[in-house]
C-alpha atoms as a PDB file:
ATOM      1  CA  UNK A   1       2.623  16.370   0.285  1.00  0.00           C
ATOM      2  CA  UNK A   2       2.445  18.237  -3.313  1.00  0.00           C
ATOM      3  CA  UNK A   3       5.228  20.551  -3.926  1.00  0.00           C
ATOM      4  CA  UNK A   4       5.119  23.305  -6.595  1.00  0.00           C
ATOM      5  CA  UNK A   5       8.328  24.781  -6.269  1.00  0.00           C
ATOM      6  CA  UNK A   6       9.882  24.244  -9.469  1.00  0.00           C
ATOM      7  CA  UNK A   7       6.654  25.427 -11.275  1.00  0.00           C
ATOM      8  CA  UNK A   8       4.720  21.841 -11.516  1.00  0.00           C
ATOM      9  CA  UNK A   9       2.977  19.608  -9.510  1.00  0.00           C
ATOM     10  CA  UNK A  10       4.770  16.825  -7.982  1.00  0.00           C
ATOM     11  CA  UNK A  11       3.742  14.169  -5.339  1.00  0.00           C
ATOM     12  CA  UNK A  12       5.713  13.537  -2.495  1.00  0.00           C
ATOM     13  CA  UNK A  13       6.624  10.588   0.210  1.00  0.00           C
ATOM     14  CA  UNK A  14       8.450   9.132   2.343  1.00  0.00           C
ATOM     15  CA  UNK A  15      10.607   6.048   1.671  1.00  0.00           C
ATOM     16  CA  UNK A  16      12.014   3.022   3.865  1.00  0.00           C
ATOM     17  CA  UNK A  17      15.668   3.384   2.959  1.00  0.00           C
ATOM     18  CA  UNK A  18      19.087   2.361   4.076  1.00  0.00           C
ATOM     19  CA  UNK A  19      22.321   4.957   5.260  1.00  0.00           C
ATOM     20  CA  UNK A  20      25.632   3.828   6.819  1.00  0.00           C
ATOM     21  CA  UNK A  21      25.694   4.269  10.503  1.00  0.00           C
ATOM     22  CA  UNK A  22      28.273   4.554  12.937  1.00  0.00           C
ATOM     23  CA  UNK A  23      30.872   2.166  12.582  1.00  0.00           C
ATOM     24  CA  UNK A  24      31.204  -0.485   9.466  1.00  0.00           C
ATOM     25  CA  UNK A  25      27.145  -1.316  10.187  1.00  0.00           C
ATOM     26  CA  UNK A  26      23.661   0.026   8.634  1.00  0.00           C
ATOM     27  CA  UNK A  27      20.873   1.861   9.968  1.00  0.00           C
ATOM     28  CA  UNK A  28      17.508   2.126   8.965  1.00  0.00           C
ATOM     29  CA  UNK A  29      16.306   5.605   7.713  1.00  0.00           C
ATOM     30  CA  UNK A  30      13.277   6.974   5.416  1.00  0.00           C
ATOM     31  CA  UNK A  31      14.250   9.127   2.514  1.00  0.00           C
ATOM     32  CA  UNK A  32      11.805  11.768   0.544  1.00  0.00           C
ATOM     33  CA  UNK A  33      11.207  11.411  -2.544  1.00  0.00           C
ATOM     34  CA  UNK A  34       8.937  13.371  -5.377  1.00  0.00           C
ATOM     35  CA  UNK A  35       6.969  11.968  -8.489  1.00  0.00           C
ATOM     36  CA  UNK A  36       5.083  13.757 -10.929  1.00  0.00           C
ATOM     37  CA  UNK A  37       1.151  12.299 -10.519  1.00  0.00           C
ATOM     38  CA  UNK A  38       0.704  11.593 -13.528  1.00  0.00           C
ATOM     39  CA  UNK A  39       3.969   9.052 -13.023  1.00  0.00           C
ATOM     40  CA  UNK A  40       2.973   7.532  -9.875  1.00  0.00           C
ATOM     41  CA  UNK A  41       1.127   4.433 -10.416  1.00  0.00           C
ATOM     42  CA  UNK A  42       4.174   3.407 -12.814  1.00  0.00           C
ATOM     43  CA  UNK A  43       6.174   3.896  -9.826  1.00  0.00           C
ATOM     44  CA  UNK A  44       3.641   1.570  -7.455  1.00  0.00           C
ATOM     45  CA  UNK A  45       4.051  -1.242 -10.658  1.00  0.00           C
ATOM     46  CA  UNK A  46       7.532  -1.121 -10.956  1.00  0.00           C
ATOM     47  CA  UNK A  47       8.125  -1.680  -7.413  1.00  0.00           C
ATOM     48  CA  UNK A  48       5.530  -4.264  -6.636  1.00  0.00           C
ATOM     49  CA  UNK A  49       7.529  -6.235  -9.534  1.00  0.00           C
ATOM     50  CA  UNK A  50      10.863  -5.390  -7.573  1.00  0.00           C
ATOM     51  CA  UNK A  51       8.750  -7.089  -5.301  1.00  0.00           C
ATOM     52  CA  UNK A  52       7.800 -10.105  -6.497  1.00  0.00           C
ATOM     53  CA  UNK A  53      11.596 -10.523  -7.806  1.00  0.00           C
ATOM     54  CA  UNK A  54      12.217 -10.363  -4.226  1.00  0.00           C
ATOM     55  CA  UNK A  55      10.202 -12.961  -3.144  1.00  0.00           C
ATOM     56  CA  UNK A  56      11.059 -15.333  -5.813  1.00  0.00           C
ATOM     57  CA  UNK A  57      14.906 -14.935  -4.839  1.00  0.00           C
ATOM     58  CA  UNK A  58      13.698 -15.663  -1.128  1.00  0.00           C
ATOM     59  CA  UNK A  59      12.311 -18.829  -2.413  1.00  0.00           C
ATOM     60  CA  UNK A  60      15.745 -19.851  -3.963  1.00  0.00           C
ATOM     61  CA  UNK A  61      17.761 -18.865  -0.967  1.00  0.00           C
ATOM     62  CA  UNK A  62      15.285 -21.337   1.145  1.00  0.00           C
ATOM     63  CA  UNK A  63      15.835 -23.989  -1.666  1.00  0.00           C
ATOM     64  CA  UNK A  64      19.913 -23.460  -0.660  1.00  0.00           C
ATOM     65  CA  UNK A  65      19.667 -23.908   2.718  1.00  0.00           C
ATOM     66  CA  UNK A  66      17.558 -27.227   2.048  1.00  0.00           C
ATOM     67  CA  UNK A  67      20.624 -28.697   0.460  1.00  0.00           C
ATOM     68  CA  UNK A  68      23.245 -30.822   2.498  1.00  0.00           C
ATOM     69  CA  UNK A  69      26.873 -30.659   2.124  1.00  0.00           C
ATOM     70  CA  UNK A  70      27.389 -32.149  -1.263  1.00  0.00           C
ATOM     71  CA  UNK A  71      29.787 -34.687   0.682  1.00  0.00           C
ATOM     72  CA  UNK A  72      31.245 -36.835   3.750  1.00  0.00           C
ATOM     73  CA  UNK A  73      34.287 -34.449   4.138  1.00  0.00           C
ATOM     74  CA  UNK A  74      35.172 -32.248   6.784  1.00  0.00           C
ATOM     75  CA  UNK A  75      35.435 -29.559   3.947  1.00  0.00           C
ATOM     76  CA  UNK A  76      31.590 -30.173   2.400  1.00  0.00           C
ATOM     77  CA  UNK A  77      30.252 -29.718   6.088  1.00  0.00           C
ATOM     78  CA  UNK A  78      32.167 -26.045   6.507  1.00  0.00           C
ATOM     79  CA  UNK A  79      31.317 -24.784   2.820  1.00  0.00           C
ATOM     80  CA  UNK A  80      27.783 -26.085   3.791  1.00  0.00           C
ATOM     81  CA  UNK A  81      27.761 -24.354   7.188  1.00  0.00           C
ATOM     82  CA  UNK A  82      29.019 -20.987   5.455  1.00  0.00           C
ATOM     83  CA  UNK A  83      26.089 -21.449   2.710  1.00  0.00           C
ATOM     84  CA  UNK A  84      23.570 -21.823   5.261  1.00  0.00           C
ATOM     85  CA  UNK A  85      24.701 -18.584   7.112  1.00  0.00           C
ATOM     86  CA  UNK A  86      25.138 -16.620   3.980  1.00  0.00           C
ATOM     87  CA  UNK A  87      21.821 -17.363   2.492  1.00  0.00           C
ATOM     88  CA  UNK A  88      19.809 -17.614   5.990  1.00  0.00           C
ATOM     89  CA  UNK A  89      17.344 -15.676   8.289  1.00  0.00           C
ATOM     90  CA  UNK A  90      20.017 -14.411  10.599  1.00  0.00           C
ATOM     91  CA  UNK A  91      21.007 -10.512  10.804  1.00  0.00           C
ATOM     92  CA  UNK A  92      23.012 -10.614   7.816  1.00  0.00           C
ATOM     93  CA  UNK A  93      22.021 -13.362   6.232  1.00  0.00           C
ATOM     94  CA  UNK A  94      20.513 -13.216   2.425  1.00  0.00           C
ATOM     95  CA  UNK A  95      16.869 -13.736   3.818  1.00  0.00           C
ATOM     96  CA  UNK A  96      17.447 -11.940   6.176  1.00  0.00           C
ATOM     97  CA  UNK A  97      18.207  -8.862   3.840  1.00  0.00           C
ATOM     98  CA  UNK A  98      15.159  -9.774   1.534  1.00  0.00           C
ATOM     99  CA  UNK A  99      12.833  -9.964   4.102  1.00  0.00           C
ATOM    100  CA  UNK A 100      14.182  -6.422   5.175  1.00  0.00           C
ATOM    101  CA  UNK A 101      13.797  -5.024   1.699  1.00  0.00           C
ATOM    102  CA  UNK A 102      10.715  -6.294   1.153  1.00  0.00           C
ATOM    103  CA  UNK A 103       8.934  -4.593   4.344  1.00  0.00           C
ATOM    104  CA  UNK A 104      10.658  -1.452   3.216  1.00  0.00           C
ATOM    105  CA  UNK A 105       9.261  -1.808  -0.261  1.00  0.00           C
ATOM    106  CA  UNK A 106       5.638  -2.411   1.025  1.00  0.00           C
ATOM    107  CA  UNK A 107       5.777   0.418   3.188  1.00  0.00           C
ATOM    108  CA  UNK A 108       7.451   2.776   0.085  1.00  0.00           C
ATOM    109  CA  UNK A 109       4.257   1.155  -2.090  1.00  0.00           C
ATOM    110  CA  UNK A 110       1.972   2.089   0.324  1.00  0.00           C
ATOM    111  CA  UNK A 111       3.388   5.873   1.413  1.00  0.00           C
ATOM    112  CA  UNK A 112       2.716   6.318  -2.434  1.00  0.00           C
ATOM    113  CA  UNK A 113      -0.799   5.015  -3.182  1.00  0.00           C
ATOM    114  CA  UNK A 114      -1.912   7.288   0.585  1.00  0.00           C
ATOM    115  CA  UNK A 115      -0.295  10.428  -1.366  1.00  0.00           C
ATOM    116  CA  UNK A 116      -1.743   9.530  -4.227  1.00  0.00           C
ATOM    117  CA  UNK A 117      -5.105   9.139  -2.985  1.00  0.00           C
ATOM    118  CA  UNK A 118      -4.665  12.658  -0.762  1.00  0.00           C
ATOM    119  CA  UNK A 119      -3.933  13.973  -3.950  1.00  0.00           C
ATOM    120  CA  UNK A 120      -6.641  13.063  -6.284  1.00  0.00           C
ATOM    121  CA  UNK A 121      -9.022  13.892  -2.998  1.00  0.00           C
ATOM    122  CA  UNK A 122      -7.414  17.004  -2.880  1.00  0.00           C
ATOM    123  CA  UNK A 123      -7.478  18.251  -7.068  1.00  0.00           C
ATOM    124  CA  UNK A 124     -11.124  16.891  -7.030  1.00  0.00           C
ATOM    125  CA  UNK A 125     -12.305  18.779  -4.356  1.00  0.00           C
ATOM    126  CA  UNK A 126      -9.973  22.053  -6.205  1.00  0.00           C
ATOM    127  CA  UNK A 127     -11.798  21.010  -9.133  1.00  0.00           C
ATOM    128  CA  UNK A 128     -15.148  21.098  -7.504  1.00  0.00           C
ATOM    129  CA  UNK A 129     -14.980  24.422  -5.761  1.00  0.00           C
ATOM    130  CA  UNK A 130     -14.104  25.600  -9.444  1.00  0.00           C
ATOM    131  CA  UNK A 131     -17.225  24.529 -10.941  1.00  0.00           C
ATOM    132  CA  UNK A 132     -20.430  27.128 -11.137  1.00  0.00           C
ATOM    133  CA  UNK A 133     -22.810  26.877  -8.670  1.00  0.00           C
ATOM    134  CA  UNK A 134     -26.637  27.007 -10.008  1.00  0.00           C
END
């Protein structure tokens, strides 16, 4: 999408977001967004690093729920138990939320490089059917 409204060019998409639903839970939702061109692959780079950030904070939550409880007590076993659910895969969990943002990132990164691409396809072939024939 390319929208000139406000008197320049600016590239538009659609991205994986998050809005309160009904109730105290979350619902999945896509938001549109606008970037100049020109801007857009520093967009793509800054959130393929809010990316990888993600995935190395995955790999720490799964180093958490390696741990035991850190004794015999009835007291290490339930702060354990609550670790493990807090940092886990489950609905919820920490991983599970990573994982979630990190499919919604992927699909943000790649919503931008397809208008990108329709873009540049598009001001080419502008640019083209500017150019004297003969």
């Amino acid at each position: 999408m390319f929208d000139a409204g406000d008197g320049g060019r600016k590239l538009g998409f659609v991205a994986d977001t998050v809005a309160r639903g009904p109730g105290a839970g979350y619902v999945a939702t896509q938001t549109r967004f606008a970037v100049d061109p020109s801007e857009a692959q520093r967009l793509i780079d800054g959130l393929k690093e809010a990316l990888e950030k993600l995935i190395e904070t995955d790999t720490l939550a799964a180093e958490i729920r390696l741990h035991g409880a850190p004794g015999q007590d009835v007291y290490s076993a339930v702060a354990n138990d609550a670790i493990q659910r807090t940092a886990g895969n489950a609905p919820g969990g920490y991983s599970w939320a990573n994982q979630q943002a990190q499919r919604a990132l992927e699909t943000t990164i790649e919503n931008i490089q397809k208008a990108l691409a329709e873009y540049q396809q598009t001001d080419s072939a502008a640019g083209d059917a500017l150019k004297p024939k003969g």
